[in-house]
N, C-alpha and C. Protein backbone atom coordinates (compact mmCIF):
# COMPACT_ATOMS: atom_id res chain seq x y z
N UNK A 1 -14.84 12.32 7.40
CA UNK A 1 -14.96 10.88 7.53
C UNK A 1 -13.58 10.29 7.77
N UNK A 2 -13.46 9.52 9.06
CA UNK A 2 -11.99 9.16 9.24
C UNK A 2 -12.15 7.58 8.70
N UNK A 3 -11.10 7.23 8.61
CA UNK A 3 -10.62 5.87 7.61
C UNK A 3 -10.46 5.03 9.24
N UNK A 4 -11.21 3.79 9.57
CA UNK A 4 -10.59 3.19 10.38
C UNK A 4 -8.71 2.72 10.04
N UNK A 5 -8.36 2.46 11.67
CA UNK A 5 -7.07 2.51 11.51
C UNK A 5 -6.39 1.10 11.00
N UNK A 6 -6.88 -0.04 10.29
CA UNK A 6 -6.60 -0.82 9.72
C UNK A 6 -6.59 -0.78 8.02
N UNK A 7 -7.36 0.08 7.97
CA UNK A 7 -7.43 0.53 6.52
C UNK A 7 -5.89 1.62 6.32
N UNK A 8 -5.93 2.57 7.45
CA UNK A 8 -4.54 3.33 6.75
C UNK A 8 -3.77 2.68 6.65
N UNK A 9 -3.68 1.52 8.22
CA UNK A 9 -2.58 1.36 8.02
C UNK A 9 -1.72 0.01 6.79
N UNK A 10 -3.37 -0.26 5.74
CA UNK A 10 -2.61 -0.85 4.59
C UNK A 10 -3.04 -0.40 3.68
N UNK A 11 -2.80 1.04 3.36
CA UNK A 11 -3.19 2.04 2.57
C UNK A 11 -1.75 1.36 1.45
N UNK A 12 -0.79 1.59 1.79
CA UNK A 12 0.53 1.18 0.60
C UNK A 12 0.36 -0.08 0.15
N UNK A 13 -0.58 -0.54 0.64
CA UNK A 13 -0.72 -2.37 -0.42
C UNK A 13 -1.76 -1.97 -0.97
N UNK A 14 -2.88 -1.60 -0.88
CA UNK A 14 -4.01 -1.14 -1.85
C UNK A 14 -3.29 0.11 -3.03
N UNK A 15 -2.40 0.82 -2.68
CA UNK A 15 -2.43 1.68 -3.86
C UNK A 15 -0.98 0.68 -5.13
N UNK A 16 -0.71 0.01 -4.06
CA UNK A 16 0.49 -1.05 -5.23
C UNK A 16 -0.55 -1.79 -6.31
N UNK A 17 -1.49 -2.20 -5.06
CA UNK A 17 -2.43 -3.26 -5.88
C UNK A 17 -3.29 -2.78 -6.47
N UNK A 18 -3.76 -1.61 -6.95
CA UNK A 18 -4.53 -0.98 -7.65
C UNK A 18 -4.01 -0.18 -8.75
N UNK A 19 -2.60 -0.08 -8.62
CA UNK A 19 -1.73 0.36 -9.73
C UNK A 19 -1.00 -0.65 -10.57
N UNK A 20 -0.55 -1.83 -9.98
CA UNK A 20 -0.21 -2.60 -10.51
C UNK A 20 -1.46 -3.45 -11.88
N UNK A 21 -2.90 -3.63 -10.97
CA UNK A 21 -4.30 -4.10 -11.89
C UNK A 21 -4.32 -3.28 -13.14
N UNK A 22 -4.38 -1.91 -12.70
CA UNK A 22 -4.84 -0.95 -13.68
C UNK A 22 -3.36 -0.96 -15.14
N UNK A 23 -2.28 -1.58 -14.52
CA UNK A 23 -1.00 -1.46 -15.47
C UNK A 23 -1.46 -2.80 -16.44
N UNK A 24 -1.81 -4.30 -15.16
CA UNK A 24 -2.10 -5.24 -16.09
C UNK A 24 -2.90 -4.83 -16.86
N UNK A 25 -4.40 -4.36 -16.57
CA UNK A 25 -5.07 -4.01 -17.40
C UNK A 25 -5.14 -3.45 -18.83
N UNK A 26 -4.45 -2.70 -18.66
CA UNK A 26 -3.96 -1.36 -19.60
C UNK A 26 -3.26 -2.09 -20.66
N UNK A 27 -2.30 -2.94 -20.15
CA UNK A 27 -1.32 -3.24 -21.26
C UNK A 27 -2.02 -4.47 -21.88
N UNK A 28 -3.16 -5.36 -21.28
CA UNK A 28 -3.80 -5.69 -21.79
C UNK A 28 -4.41 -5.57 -23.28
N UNK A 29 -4.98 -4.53 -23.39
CA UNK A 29 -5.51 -3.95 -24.56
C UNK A 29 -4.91 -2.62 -25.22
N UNK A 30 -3.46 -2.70 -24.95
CA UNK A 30 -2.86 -2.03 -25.59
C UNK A 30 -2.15 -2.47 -27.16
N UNK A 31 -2.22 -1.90 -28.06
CA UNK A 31 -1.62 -2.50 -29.34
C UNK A 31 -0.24 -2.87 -29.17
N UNK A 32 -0.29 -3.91 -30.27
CA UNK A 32 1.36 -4.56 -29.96
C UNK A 32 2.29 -3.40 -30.43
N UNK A 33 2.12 -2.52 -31.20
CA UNK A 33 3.38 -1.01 -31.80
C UNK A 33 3.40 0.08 -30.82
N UNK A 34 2.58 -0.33 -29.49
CA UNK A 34 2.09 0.77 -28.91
C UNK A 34 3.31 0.77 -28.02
N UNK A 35 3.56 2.79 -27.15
CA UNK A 35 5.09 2.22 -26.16
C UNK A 35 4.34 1.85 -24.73
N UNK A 36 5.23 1.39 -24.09
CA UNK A 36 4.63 1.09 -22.66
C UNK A 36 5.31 1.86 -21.65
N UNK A 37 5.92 3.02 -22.42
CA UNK A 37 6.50 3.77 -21.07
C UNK A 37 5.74 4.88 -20.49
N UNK A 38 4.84 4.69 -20.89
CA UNK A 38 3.25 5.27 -19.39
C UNK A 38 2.88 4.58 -18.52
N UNK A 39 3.36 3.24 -19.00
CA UNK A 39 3.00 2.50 -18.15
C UNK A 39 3.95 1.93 -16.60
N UNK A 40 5.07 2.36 -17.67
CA UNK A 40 6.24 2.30 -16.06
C UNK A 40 5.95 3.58 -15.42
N UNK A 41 5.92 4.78 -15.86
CA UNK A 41 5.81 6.08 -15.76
C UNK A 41 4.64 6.12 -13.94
N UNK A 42 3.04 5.45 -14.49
CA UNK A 42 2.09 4.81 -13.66
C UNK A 42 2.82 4.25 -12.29
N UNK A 43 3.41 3.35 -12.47
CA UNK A 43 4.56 2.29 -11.65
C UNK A 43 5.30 2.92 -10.86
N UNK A 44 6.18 4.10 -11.52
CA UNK A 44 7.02 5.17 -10.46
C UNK A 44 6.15 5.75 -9.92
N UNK A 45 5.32 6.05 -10.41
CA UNK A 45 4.40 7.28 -9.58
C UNK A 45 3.68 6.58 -8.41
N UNK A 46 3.21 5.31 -9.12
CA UNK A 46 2.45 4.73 -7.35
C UNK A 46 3.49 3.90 -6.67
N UNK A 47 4.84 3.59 -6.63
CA UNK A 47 5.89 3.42 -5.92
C UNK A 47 6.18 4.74 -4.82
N UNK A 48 6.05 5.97 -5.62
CA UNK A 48 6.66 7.60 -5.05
C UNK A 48 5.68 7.50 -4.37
N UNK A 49 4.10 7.24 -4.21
CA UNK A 49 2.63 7.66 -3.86
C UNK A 49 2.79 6.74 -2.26
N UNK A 50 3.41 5.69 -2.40
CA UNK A 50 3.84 4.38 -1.93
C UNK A 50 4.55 5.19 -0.20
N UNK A 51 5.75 5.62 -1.15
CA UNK A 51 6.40 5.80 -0.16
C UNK A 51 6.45 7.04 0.44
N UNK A 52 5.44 8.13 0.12
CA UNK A 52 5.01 9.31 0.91
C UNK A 52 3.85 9.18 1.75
N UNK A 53 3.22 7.77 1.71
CA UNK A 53 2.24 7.21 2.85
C UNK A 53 2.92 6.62 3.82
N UNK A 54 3.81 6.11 3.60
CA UNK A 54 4.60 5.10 4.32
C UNK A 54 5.26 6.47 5.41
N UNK A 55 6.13 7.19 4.49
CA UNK A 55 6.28 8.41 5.55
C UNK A 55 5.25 9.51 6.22
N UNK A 56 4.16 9.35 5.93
CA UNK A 56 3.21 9.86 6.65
C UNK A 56 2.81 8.85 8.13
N UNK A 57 2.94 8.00 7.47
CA UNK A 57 2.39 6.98 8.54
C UNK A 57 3.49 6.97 9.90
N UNK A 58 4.52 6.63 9.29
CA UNK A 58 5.86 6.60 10.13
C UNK A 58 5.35 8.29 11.39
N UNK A 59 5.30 8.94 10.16
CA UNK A 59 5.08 10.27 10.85
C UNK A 59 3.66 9.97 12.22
N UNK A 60 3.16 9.61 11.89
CA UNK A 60 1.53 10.08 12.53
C UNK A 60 1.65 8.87 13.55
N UNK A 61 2.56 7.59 13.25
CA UNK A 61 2.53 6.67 14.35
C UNK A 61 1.42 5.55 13.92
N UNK A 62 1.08 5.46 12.66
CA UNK A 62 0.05 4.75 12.27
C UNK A 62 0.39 3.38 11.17
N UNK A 63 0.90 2.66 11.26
CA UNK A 63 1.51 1.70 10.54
C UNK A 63 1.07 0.60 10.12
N UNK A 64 0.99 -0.30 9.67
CA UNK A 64 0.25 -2.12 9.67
C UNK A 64 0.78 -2.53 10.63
N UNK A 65 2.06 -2.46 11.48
CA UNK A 65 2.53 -2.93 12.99
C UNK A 65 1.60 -2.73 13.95
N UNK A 66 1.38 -1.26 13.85
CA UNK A 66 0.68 -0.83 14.68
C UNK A 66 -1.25 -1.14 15.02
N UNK A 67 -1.36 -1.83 13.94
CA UNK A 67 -2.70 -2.86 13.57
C UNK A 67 -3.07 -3.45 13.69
N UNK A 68 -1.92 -4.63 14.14
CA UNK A 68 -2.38 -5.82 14.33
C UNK A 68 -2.11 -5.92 15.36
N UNK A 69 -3.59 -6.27 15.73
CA UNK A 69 -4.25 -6.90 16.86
C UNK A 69 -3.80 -8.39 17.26
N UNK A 70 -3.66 -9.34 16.45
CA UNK A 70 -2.70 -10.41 16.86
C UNK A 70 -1.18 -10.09 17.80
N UNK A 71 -0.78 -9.45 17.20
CA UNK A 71 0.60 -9.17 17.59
C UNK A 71 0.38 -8.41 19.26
N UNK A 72 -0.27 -7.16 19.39
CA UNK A 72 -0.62 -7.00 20.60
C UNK A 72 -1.17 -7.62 21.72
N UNK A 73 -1.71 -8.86 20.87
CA UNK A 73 -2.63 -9.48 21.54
C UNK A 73 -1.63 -10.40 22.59
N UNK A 74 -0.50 -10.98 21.51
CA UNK A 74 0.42 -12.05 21.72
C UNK A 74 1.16 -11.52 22.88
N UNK A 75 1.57 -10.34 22.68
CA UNK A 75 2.49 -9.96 23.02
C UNK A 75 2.15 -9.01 24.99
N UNK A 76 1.04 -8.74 25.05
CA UNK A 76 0.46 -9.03 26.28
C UNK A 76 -0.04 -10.18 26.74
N UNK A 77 -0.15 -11.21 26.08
CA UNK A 77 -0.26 -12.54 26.86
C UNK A 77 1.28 -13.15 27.35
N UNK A 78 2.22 -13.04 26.79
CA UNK A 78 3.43 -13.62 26.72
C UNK A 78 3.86 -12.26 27.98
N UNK A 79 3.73 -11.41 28.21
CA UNK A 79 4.50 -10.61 29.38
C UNK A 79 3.85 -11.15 30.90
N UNK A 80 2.68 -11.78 30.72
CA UNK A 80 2.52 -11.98 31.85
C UNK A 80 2.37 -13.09 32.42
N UNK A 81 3.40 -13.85 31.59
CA UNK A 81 3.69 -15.69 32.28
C UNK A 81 5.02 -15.28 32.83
């Protein structure tokens, strides 16, 4: 099953924003004596997760630049005035 190419290419904002929820979450109902350094721990890891998509993408040519359809859109209308 391939991922349309608007979805990869904002694969690194869904895994910020799904790590970041799950941190609010968490610390949410965490006790006040409790530590919170799993919770940064979480944070590095989907930062690192972050930026080995980002270099995949770079790699494969697949980017959020490369997505938007506005921008292509613009940008072949404007070459041919």
């Amino acid at each position: 099953m391939a991922l349309p190419t608007p979805v990869i290419a904002l694969l690194p904002e869904y895994v910020l924003t799904v790590a970041g929820v799950l941190i609010m979450l968490i610390e949410a109902v965490l006790k006040p004596g409790t530590s919170r350094k799993p919770l940064g721990w979480l944070a590095i890891a989907a930062t690192v997760i972050t930026g080995c998509i980002g270099w995949f993408q770079i790699r494969l040519g697949t980017s959020a630049r490369s997505a938007d359809r506005f921008r292509s859109i613009a940008s072949a209308s404007s070459s041919t005035c």
